[in-house]
Protein backbone atom coordinates (compact mmCIF):
# COMPACT_ATOMS: atom_id res chain seq x y z
CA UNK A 1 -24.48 -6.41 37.77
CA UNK A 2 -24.71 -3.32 39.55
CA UNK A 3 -22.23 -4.44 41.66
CA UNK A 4 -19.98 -5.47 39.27
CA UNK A 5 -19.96 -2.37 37.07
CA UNK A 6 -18.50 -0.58 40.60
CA UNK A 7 -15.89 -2.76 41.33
CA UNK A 8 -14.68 -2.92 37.49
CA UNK A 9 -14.76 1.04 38.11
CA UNK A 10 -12.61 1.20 41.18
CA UNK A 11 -10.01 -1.28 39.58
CA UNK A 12 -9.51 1.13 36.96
CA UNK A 13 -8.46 3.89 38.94
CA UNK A 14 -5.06 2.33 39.85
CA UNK A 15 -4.54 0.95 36.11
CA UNK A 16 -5.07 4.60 34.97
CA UNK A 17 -2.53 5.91 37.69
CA UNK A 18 0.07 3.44 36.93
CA UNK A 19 -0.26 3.56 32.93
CA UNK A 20 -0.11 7.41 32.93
CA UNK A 21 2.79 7.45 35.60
CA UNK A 22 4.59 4.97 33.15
CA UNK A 23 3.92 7.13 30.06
CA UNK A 24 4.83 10.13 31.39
CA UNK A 25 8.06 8.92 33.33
CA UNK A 26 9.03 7.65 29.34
CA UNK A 27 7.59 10.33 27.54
CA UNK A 28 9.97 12.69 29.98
CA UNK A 29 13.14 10.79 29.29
CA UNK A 30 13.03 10.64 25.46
CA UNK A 31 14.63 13.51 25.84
CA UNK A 32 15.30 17.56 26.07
CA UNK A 33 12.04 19.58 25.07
CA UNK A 34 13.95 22.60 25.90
CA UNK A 35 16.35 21.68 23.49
CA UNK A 36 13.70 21.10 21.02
CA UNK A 37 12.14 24.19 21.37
CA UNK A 38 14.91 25.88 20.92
CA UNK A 39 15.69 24.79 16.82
CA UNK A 40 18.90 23.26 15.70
CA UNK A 41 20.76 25.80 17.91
CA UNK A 42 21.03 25.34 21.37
CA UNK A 43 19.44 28.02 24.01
CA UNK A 44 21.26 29.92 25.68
CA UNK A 45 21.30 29.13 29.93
CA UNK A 46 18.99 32.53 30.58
CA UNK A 47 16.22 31.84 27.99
CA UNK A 48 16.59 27.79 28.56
CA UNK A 49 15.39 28.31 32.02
CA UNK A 50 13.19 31.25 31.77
CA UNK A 51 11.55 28.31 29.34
CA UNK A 52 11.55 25.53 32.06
CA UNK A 53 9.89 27.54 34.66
CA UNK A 54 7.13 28.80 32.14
CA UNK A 55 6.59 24.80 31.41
CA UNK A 56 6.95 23.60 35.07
CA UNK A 57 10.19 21.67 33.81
CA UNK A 58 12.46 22.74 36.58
CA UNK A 59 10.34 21.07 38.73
CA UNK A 60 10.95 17.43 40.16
CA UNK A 61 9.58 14.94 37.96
CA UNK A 62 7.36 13.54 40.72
CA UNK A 63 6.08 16.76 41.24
CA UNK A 64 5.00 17.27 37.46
CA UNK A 65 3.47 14.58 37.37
CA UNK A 66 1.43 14.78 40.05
CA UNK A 67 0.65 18.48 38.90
CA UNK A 68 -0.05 16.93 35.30
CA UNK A 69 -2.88 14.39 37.39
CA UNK A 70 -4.71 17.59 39.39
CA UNK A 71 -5.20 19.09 36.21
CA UNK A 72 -6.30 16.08 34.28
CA UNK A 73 -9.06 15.45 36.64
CA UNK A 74 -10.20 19.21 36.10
CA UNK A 75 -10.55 18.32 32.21
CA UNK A 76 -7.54 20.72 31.62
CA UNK A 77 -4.66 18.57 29.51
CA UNK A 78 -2.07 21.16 29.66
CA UNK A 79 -0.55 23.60 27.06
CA UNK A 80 1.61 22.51 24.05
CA UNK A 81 4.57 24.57 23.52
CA UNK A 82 3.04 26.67 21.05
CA UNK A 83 0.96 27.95 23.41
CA UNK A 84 -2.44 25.99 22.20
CA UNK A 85 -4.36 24.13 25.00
CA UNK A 86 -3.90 20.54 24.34
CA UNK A 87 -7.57 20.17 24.86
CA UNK A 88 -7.74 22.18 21.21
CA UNK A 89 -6.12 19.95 19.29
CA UNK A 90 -7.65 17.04 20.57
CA UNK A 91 -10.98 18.62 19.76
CA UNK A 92 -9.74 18.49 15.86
CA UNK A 93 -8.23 15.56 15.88
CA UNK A 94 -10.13 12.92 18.17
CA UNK A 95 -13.70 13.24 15.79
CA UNK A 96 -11.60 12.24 12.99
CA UNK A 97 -9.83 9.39 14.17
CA UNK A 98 -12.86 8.12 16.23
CA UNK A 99 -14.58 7.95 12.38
CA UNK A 100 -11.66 6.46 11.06
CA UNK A 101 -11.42 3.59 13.64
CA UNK A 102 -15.70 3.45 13.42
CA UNK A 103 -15.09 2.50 9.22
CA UNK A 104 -11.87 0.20 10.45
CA UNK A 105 -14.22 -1.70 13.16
CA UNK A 106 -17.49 -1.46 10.74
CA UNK A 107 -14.78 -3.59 8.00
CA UNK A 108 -13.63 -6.00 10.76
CA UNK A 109 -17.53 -6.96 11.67
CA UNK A 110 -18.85 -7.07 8.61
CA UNK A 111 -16.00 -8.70 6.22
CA UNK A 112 -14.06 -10.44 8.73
CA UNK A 113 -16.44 -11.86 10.89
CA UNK A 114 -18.65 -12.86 7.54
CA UNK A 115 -15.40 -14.30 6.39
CA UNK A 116 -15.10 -16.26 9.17
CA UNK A 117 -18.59 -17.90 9.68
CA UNK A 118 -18.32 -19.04 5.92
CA UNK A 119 -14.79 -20.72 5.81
CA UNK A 120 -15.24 -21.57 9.49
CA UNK A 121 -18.76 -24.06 7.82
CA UNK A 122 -16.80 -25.08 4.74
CA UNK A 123 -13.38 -25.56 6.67
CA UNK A 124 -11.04 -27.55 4.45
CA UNK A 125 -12.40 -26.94 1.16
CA UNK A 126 -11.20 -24.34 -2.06
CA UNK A 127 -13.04 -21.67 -0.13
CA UNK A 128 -11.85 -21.73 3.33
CA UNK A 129 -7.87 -22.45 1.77
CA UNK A 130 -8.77 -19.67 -0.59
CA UNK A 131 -9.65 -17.49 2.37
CA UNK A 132 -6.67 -18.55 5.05
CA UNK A 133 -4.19 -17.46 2.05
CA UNK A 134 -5.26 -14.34 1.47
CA UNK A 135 -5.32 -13.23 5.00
CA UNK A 136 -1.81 -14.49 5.76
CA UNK A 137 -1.15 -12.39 2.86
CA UNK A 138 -2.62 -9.16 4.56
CA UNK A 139 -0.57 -10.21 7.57
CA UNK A 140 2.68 -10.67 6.16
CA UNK A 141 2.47 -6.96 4.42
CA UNK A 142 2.91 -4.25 6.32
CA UNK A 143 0.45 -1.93 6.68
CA UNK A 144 2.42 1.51 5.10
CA UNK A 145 2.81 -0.61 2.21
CA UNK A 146 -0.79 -2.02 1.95
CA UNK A 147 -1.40 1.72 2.29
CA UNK A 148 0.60 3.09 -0.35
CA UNK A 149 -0.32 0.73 -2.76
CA UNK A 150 -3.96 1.49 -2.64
CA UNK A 151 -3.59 5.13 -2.71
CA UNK A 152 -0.99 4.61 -5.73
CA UNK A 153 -3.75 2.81 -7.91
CA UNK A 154 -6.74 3.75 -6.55
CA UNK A 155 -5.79 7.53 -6.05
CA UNK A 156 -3.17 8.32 -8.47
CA UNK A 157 -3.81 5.63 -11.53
CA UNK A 158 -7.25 5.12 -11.14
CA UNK A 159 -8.37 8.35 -10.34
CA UNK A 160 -11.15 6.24 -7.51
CA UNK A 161 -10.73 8.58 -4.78
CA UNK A 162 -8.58 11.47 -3.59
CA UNK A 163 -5.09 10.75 -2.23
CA UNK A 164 -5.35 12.60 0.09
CA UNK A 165 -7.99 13.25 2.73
CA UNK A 166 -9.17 16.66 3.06
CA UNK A 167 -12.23 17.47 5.22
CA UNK A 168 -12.38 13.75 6.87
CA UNK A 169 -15.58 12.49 5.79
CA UNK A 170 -17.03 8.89 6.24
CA UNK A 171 -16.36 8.98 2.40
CA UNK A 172 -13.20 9.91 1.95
CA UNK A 173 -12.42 7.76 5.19
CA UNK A 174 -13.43 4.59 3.25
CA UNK A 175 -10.06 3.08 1.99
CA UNK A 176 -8.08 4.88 4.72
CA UNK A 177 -10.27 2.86 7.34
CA UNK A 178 -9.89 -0.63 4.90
CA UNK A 179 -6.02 -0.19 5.00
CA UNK A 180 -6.40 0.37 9.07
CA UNK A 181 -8.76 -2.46 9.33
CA UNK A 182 -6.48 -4.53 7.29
CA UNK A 183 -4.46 -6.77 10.00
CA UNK A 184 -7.05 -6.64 12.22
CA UNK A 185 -9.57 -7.82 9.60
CA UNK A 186 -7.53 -10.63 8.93
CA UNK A 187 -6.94 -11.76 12.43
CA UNK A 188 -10.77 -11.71 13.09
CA UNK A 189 -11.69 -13.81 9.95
CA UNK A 190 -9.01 -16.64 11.55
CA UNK A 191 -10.18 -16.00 14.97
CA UNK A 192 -14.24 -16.63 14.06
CA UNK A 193 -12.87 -19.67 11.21
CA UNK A 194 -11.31 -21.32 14.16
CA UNK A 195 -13.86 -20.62 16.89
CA UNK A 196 -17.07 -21.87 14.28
CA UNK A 197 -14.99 -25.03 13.65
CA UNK A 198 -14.50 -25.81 16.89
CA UNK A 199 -17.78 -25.48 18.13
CA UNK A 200 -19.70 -26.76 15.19
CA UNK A 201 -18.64 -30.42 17.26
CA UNK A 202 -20.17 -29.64 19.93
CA UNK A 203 -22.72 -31.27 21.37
CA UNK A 204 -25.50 -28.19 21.76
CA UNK A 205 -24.94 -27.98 17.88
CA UNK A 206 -25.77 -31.84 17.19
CA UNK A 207 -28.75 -31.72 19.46
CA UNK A 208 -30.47 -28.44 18.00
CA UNK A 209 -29.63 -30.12 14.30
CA UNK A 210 -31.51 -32.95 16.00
CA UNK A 211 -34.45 -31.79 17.04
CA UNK A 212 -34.87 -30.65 13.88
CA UNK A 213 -34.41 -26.94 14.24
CA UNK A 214 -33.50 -24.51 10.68
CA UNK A 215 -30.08 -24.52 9.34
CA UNK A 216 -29.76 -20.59 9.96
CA UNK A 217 -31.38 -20.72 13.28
CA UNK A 218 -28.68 -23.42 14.49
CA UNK A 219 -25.93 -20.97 13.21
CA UNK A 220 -27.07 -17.81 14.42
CA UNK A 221 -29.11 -18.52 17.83
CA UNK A 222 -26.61 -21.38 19.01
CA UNK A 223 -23.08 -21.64 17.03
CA UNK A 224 -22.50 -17.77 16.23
CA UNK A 225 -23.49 -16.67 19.56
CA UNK A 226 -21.16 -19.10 21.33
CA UNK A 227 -18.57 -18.35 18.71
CA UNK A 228 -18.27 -14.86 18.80
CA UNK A 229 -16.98 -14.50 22.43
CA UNK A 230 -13.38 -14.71 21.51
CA UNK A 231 -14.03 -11.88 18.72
CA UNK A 232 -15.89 -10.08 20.81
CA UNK A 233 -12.75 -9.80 23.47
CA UNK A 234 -10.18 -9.14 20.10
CA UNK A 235 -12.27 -6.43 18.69
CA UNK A 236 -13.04 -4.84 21.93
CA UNK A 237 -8.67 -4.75 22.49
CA UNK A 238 -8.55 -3.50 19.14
CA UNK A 239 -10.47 0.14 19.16
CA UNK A 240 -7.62 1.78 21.52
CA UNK A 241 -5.49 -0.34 19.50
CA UNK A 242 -6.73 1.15 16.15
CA UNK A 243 -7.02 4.62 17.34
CA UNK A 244 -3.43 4.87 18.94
CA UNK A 245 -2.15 2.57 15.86
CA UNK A 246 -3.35 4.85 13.25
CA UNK A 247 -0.21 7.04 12.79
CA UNK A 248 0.72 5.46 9.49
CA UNK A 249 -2.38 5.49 7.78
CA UNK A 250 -2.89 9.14 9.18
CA UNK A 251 0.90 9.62 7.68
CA UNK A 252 -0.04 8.19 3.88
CA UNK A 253 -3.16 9.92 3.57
CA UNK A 254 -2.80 13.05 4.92
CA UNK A 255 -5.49 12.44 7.93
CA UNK A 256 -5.03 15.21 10.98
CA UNK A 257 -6.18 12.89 13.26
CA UNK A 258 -5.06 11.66 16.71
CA UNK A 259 -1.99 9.83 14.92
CA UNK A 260 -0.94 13.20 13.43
CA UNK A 261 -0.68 14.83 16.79
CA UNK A 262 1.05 12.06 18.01
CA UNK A 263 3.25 11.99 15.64
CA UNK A 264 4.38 15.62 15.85
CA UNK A 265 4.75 15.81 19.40
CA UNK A 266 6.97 13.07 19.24
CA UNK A 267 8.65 14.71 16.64
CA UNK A 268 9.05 18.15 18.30
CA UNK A 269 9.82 16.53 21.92
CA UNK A 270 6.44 18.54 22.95
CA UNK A 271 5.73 16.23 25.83
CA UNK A 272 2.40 17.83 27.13
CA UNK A 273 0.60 17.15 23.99
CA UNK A 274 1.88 13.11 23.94
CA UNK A 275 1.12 12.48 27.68
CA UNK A 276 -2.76 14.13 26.83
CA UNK A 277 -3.75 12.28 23.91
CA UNK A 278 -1.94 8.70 25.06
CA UNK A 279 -3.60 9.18 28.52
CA UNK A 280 -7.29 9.69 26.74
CA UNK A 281 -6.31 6.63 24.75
CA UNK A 282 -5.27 4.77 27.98
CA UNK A 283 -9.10 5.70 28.93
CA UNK A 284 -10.40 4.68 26.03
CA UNK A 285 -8.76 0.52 26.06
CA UNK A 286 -10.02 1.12 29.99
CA UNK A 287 -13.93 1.34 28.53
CA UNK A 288 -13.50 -0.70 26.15
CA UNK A 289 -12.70 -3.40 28.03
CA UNK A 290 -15.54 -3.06 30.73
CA UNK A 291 -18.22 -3.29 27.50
CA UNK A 292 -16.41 -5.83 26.58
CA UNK A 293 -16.85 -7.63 30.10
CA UNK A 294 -20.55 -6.71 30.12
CA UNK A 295 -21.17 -7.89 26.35
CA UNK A 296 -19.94 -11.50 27.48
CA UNK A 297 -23.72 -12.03 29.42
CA UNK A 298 -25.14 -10.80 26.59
CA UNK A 299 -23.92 -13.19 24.08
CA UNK A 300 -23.70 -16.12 26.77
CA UNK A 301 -26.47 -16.37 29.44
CA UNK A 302 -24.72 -18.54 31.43
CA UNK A 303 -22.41 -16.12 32.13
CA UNK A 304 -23.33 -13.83 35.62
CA UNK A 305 -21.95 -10.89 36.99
CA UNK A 306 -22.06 -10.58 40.90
């Protein structure tokens, strides 16, 4: 295992290298953050390039980049163009969205793979067609309008919960995370309906039923186990997915989180602050994946790492 964990590690040192070399070669080219800095009027030659060679920008791009890397490995993310360290904002904004995406995966689990074990037992009757409906349904609809829906009734109509989200509390984070968790929530209920189905046939399941063993115990020591590898591997995928994804949640309900900051720098051209927060991300779907790797031997014994 030991073993394993290593060489997992030291293939994720040239994923990291290409996927921030990628994002910052596009992040660079989207276009003039001189020009963006500068308002809707353009700066004048003196001031445009007193401005590059405060930012490092009249440097070659190769050069930056690899500048941008020395740094990164130092913990320093660089400076946004308003002069806060990147490494600032990120402190704000990273707690809320990792509580966010916690509610959004704690929804998927619970709901979706509960869902799933259920319709996946009963599969062709009211329930299960009951069940495959309303999650194409959640697919179909975007997820700004699933959004702004709930925070039209529930907020504004209903007077539920606040419309918008203030301090970024597990409580106020409740329906933002549901309308996050939405898609995803969906996909996992199909994903465990399918993947119970299938391997209620199998053979391990008729010979435990066999020998007589408890209903529950047959669904929970062998069929759920066996079952859950696929989701496993989907909702492992899905944290970076959530926490880079969240920028139109963040949007309808006011959230400051990583989506925000994304969002703005995107907005303002302030490349330093995209290339820091997508190349945490980029670390994040890196981790995820390896516990997702080493979860695999825990759900399936069979399965050895050497």
């Amino acid at each position: 295992m030991g073993r394993y964990v290593l060489r997992r590690l030291l293939q994720m040192i040239p994923v990291f290298i290409g996927a921030t070399l990628l994002i910052f070669l596009m992040v660079n080219v989207m276009g003039d953050p001189v020009a963006g800095l500068c308002g809707e009027r353009a700066c004048d030659p003196a001031t445009a390039a007193a401005l590059r060679r405060e930012f490092g920008l009249d440097k070659p791009l190769w050069q930056q980049y690899l500048t941008y890397m020395a740094k990164v490995f130092t913990g320093d993310f660089g400076t946004a163009f308003n002069g806060q360290p990147v490494t600032e904002l990120m402190a704000t904004a990273f707690p809320v969205t990792v509580r966010l995406t916690v509610v959004a995966i704690v929804f998927e689990i619970v709901i979706g793979v509960t869902l799933g074990v259920v319709t996946g037992l009963k599969r062709g009757r009211p329930a299960d067609t009951a069940v495959l409906l309303a999650t194409l349904v959640v697919i179909s609809v975007p997820t700004f309008v699933t959004g702004l829906m709930l925070q039209l009734l529930l907020g504004i109509k209903w007077h539920w919960i606040r419309p918008s989200v203030r301090y970024g509390t597990l409580d106020e984070l409740i329906v933002p995370g549901l309308v996050l968790a939405s898609v995803s929530l969906a996909y996992v209920t199909r994903l465990t309906r399918t993947s119970i189905a299938e391997n209620k046939r199998s053979d391990y399941v008729r010979t435990a039923i066999a020998k007589g063993l408890p209903r529950h115990r047959v669904i929970t020591r062998h069929l759920l186990r066996n079952s859950l590898i696929p989701v496993v591997t989907f909702i492992g995928t899905d944290i970076g997915a959530l926490m880079g994804g969240a920028i139109v949640t963040e949007r309808i309900f006011n959230i400051h989180g990583v989506g925000y900051q994304l969002y703005q720098g995107i907005l303002r051209q302030n490349t330093q602050t995209v290339v820091g927060f997508v190349t945490v991300l980029v670390l994040v779907f890196l981790v995820a994946n390896l516990l997702v790797d080493l979860l695999y031997a825990v759900l399936d014994p069979r399965i050895r790492y050497a």
